[in-house]
Protein backbone atom coordinates (compact mmCIF):
# COMPACT_ATOMS: atom_id res chain seq x y z
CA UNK A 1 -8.31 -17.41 17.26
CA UNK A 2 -6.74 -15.14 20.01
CA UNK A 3 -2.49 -13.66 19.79
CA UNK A 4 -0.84 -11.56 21.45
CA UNK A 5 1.49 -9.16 19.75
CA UNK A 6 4.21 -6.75 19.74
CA UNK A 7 2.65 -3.93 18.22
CA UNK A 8 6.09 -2.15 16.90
CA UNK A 9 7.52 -5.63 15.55
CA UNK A 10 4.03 -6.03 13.95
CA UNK A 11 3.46 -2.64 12.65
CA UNK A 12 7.59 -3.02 11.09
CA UNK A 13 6.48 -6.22 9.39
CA UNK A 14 3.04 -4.74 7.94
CA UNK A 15 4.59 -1.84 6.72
CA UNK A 16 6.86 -3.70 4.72
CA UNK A 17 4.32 -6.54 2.81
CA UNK A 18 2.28 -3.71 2.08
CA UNK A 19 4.34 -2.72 -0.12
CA UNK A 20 3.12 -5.18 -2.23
CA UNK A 21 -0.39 -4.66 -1.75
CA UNK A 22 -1.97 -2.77 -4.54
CA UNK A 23 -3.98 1.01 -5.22
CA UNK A 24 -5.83 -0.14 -8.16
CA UNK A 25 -6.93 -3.91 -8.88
CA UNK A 26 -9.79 -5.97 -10.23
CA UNK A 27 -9.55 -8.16 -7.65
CA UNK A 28 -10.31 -6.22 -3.92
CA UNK A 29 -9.53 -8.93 -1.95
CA UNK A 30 -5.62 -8.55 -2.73
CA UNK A 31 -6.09 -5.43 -0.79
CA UNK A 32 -5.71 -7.31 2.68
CA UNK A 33 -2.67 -9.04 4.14
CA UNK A 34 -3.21 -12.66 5.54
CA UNK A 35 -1.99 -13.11 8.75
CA UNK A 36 -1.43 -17.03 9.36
CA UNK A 37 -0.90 -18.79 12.83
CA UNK A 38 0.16 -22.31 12.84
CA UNK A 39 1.86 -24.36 15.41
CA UNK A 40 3.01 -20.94 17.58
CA UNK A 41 4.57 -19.75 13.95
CA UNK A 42 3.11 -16.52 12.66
CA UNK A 43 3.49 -15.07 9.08
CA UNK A 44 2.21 -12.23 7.17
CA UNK A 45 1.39 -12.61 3.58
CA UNK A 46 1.08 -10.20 1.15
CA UNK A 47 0.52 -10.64 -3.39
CA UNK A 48 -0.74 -8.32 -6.33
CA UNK A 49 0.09 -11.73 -8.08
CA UNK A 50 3.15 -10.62 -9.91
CA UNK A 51 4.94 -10.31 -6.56
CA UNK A 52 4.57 -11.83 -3.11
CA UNK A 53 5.79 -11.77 0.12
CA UNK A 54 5.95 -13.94 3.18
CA UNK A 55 7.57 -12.55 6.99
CA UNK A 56 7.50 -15.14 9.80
CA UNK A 57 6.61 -13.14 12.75
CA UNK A 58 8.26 -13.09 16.12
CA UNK A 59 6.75 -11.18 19.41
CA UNK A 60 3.67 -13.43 18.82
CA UNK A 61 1.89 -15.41 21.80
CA UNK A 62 -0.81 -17.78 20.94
CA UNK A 63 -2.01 -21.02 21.41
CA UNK A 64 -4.61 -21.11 18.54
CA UNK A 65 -4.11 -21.53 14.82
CA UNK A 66 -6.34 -20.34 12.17
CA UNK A 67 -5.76 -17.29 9.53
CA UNK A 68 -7.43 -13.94 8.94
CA UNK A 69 -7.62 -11.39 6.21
CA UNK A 70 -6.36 -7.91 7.74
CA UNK A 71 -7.96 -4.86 5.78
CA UNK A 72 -3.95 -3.28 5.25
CA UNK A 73 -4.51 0.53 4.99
CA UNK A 74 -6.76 0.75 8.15
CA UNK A 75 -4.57 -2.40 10.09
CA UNK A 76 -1.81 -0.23 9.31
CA UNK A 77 -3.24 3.26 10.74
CA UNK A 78 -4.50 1.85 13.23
CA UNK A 79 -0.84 0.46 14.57
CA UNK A 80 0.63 3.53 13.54
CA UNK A 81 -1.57 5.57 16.15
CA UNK A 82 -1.34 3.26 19.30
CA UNK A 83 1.07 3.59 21.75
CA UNK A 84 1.23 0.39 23.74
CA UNK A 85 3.73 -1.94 23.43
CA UNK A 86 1.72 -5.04 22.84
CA UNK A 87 -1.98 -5.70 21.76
CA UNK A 88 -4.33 -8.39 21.36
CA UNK A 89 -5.62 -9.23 18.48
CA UNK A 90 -9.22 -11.70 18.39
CA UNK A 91 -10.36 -13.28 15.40
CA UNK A 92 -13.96 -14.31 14.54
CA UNK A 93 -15.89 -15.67 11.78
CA UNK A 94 -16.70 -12.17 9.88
CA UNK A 95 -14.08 -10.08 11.63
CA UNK A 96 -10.88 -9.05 13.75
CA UNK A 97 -11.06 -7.46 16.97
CA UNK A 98 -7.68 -5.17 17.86
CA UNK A 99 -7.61 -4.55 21.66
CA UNK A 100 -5.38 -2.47 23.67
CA UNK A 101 -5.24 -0.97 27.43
CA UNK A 102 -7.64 1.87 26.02
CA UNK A 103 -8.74 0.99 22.79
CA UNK A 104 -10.77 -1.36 20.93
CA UNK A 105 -11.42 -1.71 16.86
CA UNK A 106 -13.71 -4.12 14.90
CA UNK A 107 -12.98 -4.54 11.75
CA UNK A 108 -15.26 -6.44 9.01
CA UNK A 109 -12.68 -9.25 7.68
CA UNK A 110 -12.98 -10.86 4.18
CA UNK A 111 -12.94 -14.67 3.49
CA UNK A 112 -9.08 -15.76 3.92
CA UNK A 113 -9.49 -18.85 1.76
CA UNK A 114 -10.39 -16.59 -1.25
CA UNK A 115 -6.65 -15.10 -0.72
CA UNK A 116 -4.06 -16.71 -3.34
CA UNK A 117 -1.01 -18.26 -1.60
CA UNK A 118 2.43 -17.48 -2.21
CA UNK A 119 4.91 -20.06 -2.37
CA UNK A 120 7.52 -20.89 0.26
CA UNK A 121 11.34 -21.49 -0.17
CA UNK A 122 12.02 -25.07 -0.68
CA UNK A 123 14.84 -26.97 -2.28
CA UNK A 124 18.60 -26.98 -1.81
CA UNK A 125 19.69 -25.09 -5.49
CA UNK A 126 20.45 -21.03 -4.81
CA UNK A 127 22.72 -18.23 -5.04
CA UNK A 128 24.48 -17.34 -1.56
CA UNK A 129 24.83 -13.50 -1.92
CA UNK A 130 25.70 -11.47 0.94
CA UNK A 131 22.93 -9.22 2.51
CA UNK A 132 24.77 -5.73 2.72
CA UNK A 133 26.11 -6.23 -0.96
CA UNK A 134 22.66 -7.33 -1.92
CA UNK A 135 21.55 -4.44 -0.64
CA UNK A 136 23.81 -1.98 -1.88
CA UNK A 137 23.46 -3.55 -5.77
CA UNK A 138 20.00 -2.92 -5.72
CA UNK A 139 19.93 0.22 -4.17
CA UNK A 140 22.57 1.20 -7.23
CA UNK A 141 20.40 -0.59 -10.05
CA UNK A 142 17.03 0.08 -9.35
CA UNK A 143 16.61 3.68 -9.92
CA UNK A 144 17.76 3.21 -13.53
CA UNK A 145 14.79 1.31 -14.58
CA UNK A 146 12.10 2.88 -16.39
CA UNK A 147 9.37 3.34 -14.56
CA UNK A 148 6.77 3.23 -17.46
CA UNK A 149 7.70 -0.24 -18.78
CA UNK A 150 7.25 -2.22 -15.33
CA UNK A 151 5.98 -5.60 -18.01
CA UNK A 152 8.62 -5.76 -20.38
CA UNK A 153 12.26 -5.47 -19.65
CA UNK A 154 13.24 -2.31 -19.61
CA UNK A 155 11.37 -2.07 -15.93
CA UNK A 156 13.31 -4.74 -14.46
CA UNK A 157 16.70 -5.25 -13.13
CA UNK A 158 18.85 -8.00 -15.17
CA UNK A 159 20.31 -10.65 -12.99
CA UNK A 160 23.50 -11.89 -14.68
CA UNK A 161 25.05 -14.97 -12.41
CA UNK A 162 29.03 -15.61 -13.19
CA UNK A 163 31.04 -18.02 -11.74
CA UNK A 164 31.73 -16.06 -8.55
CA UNK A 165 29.28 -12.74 -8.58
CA UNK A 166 26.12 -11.72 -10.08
CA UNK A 167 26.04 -9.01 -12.08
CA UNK A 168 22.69 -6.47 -11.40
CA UNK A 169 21.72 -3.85 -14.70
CA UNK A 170 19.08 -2.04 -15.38
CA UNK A 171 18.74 0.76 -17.99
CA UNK A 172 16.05 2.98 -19.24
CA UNK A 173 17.52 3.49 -22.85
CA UNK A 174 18.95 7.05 -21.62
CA UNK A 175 21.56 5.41 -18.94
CA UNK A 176 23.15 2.34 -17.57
CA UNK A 177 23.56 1.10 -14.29
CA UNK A 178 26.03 -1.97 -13.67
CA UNK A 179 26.73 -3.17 -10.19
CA UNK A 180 28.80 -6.64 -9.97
CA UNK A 181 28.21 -8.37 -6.40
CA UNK A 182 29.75 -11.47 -4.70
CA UNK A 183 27.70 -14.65 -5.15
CA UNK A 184 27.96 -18.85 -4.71
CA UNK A 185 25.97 -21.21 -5.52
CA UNK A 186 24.91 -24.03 -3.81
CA UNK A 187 23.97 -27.14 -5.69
CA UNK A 188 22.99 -25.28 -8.99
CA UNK A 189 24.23 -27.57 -11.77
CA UNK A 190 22.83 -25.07 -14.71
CA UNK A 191 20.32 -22.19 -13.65
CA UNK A 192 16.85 -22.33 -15.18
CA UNK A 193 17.03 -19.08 -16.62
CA UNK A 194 20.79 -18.25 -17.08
CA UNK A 195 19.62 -14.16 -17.31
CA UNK A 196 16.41 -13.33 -15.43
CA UNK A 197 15.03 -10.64 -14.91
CA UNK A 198 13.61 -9.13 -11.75
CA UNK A 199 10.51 -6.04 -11.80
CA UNK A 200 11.98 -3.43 -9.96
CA UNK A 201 9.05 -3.80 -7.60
CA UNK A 202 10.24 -6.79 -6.45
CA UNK A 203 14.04 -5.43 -6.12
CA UNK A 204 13.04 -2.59 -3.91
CA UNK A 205 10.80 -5.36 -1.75
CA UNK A 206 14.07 -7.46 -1.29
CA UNK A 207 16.53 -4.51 -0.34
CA UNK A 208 13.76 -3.53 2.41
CA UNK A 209 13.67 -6.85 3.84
CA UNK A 210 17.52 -7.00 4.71
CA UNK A 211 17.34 -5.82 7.03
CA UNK A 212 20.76 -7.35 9.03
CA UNK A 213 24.06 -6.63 7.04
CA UNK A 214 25.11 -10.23 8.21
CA UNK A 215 23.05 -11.97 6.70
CA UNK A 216 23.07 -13.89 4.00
CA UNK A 217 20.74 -13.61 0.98
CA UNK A 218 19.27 -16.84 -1.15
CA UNK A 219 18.22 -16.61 -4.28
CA UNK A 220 16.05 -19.69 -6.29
CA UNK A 221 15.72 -19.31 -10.44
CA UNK A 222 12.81 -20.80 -12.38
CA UNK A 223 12.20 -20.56 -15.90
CA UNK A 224 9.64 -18.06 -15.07
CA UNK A 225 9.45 -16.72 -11.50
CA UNK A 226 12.41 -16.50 -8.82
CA UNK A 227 12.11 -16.89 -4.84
CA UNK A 228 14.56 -15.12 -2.62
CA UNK A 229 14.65 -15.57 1.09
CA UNK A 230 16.56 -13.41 3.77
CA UNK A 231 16.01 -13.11 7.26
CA UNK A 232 12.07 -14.71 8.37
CA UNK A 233 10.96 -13.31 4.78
CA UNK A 234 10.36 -15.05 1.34
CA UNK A 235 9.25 -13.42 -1.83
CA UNK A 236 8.10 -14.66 -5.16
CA UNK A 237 8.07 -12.94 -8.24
CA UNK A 238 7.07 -13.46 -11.84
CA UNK A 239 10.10 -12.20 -13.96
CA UNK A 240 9.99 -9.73 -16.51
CA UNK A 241 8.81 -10.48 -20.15
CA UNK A 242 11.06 -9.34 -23.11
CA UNK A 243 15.07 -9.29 -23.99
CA UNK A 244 17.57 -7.73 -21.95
CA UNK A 245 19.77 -5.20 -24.17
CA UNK A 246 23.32 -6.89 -24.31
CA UNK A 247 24.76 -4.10 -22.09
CA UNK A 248 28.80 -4.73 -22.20
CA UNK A 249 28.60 -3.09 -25.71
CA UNK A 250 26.76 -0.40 -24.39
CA UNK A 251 30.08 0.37 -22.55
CA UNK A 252 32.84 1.99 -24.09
CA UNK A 253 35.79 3.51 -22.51
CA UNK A 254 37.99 3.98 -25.65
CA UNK A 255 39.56 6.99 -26.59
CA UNK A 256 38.66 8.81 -23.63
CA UNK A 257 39.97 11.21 -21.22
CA UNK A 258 39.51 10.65 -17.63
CA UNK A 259 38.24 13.10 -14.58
CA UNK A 260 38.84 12.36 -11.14
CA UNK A 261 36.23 14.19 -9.15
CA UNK A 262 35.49 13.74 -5.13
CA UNK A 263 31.28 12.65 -4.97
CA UNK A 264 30.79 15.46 -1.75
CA UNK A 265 31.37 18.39 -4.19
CA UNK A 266 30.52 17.15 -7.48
CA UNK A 267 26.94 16.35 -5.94
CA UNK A 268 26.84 19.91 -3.98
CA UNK A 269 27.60 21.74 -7.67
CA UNK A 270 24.91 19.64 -9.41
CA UNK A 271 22.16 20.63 -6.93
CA UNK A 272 23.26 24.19 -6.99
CA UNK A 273 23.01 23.88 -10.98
CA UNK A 274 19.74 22.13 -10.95
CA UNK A 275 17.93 24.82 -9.02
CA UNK A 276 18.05 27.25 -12.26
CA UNK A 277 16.51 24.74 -14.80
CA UNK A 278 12.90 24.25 -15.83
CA UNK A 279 10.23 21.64 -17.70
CA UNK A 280 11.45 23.01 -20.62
CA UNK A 281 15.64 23.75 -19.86
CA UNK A 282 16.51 20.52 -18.01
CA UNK A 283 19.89 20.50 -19.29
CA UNK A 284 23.04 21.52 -17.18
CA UNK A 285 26.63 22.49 -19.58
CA UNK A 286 29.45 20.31 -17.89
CA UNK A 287 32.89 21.68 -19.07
CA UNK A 288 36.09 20.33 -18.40
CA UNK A 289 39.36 22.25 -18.81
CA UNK A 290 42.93 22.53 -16.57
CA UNK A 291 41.72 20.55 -13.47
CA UNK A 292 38.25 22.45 -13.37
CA UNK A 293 34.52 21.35 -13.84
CA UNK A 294 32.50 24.33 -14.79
CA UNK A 295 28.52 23.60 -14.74
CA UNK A 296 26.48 26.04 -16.20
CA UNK A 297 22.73 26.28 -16.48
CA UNK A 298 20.73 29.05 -18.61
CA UNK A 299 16.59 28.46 -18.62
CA UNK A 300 14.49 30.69 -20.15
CA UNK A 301 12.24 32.94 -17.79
CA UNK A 302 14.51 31.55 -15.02
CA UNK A 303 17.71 32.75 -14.75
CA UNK A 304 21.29 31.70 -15.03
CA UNK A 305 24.09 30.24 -12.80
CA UNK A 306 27.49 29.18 -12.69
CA UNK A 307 29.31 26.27 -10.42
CA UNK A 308 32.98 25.67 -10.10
CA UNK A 309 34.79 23.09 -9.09
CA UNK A 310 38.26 21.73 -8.65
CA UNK A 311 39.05 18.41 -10.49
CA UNK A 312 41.61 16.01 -11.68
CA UNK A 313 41.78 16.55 -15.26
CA UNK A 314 44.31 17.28 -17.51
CA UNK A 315 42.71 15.81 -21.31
CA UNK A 316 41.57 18.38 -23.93
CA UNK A 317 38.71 20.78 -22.90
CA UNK A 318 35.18 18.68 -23.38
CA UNK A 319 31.69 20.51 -22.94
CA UNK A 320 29.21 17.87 -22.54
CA UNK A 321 24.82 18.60 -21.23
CA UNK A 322 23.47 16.39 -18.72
CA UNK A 323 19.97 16.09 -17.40
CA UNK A 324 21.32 17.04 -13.66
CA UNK A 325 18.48 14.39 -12.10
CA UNK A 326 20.44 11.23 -14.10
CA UNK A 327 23.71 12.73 -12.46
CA UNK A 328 22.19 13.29 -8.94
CA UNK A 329 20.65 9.48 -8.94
CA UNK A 330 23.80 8.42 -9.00
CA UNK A 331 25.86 10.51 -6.90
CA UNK A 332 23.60 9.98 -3.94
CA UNK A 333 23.55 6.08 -3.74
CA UNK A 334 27.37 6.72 -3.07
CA UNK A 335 29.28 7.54 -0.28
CA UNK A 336 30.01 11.11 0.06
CA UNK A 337 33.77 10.83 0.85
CA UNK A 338 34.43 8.78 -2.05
CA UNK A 339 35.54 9.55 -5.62
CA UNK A 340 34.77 8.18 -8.89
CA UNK A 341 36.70 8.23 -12.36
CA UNK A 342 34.45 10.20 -15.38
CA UNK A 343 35.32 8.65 -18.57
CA UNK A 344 34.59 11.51 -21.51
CA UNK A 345 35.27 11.20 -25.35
CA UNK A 346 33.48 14.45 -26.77
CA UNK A 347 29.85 16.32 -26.08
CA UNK A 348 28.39 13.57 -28.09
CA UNK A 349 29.36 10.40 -26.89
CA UNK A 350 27.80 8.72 -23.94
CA UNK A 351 29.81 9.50 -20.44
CA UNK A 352 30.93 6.70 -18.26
CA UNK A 353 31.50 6.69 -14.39
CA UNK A 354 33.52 4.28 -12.65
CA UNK A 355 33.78 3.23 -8.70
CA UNK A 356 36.67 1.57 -7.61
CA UNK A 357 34.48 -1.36 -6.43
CA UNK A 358 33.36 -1.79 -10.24
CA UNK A 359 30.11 0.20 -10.14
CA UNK A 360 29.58 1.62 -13.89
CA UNK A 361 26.87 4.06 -14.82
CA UNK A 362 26.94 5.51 -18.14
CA UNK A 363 24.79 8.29 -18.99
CA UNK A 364 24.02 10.14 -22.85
CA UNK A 365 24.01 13.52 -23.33
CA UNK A 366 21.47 16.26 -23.65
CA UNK A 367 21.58 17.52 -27.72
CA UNK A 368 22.60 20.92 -27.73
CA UNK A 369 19.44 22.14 -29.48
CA UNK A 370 17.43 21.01 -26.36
């Protein structure tokens, strides 16, 4: 089998399914990425079997068809260090030859029948969700997971489907991230799994691969796994084992007294007051009084420091302690120019922000004997 490719288009493409390829697994064969030619079409495929990816592959000339295993850490370093604009890439029994103007590499290749597939989008019963709202939801969802619990739900990202958006949560028991998008469906008479939800892993692997704002996202639920395709790529992946906490009760407005605050400065004064806290002192004071947000930060065998700011605010003073990193993951997946509404009852009662687009993140408090 002999192709001809576009070495940055390829390398782009790699660098993305190999996101999926694991460190540390049983099985070493899921360390390589199949690369499959068949009728002129040419797709990379990538699994750790909880997640997997397919990218259709244009820049590709070939008349052959046939599939090899490429080994993806030294595929990828080799791409990375070339500088021609196309290479050729010759496939034998045992291994793949990579050929440039200068260069030449041999690489031993593993059986590509051993190599589990990963299924392809089929059917005509999705969610339409646009790609740049897609996007945006995951890139405000995602970060809120926690990171130890990737099996049970916790680690994943709820999808909630309505009748005209999907709603995208996660949560790591300290905070809450809620980000409604725009969906339709097309020809779903009732979804599989009315609340599924998605590892982070394979949240992150979507937002990568829309990669045009214009296009549109599809989204297939099973009882047990979900398929998404946008742009040449599909991915599968296993949902997440476990309950979803019923997160509208987790919000709670009520009672509480509101501070308008611009995102450029807020997130400025939180990094100053981070810089002055340690393993030990993570927490940040946030005081509100007469239009002013005061942070200050005092960590032992540190130091101390003191950020003003101007704000709308006009409710009774409120001290409240933050962890500064929950606050600074959410300030930077918006745009700086923006603002965003602080909901506050007292230093003891979980804080909730508000977008005008609907974004919620709620965040508890740091006890005072930290």
């Amino acid at each position: 089998m002999k192709l001809q490719c576009h070495r940055p288009t390829l390398a782009a493409a790699l660098q993305i399914v190999s996101t999926v390829v694991p460190t540390r697994t049983p099985k070493e064969i899921l360390r390589n990425v199949k690369l499959q030619v068949d009728n002129g079409a040419v797709t990379l495929v990538a699994t750790d079997q909880e997640v997997g990816i397919r990218i259709e592959l244009s820049g590709v000339e070939t008349d052959s068809s046939g599939e090899v295993l490429l080994p993806t850490n030294r595929v990828s370093s080799i791409l990375r260090e070339l500088t021609d604009e196309t290479i050729d890439i010759e496939v034998t029994e045992s291994s793949v030859c990579i050929r440039t103007s200068g260069s030449v590499f041999s690489l031993a290749s593993e059986d590509p029948d051993e190599f589990p597939d990963v299924a392809t989008f089929e059917g005509d019963q999705y969610l339409a969700i646009p790609g740049v709202a897609f996007r945006e939801g995951i890139l405000r969802t995602a970060f809120a997971t926690d990171q130890e619990s990737t099996r049970y739900a916790l680690g994943g990202v709820l999808f909630d489907p309505g009748s005209e958006t999907v709603t995208l949560v996660a949560t790591d028991s300290r905070r809450l991230a809620v980000a409604p998008i725009p969906a339709r469906a097309e020809g779903i008479e009732e979804l599989a799994n009315p609340g599924p939800v998605i590892p982070a892993k394979a949240m992150r692997l979507i937002e990568k691969s829309i990669t045009d704002d214009e296009q549109e996202v599809q989204v297939a639920i099973n009882a047990n796994d979900i398929l998404v395709r946008c742009g040449q790529s599909t991915i599968y992946s296993r949902l997440v084992e476990g309950r979803f906490p019923e997160y509208t009760k987790l919000i709670d407005t009520s009672n509480s007294h509101v501070a308008t605050i611009e995102i450029d400065s807020f997130h400025s004064a939180v990094r100053q007051a981070q810089i002055v806290t340690s393993e030990e002192s993570r927490g940040v004071d946030f005081s509100f009084a007469n239009g002013l947000l005061t942070l200050q930060t005092i960590a032992a065998d540190v130091g101390e420091s003191k950020v003003e700011i101007p704000v709308s605010y006009d409710g009774d003073a409120v001290e409240i302690t933050f962890d500064p990193r929950f606050i600074t993951d959410f300030l930077r997946v918006l745009k700086p120019e923006s603002t965003v509404a602080l909901h506050l009852v007292d230093s003891e009662s979980a804080a909730v922000f508000r977008t005008d687009d609907g974004y919620t993140y709620v965040v508890m408090p740091l006890s005072k004997d930290r």
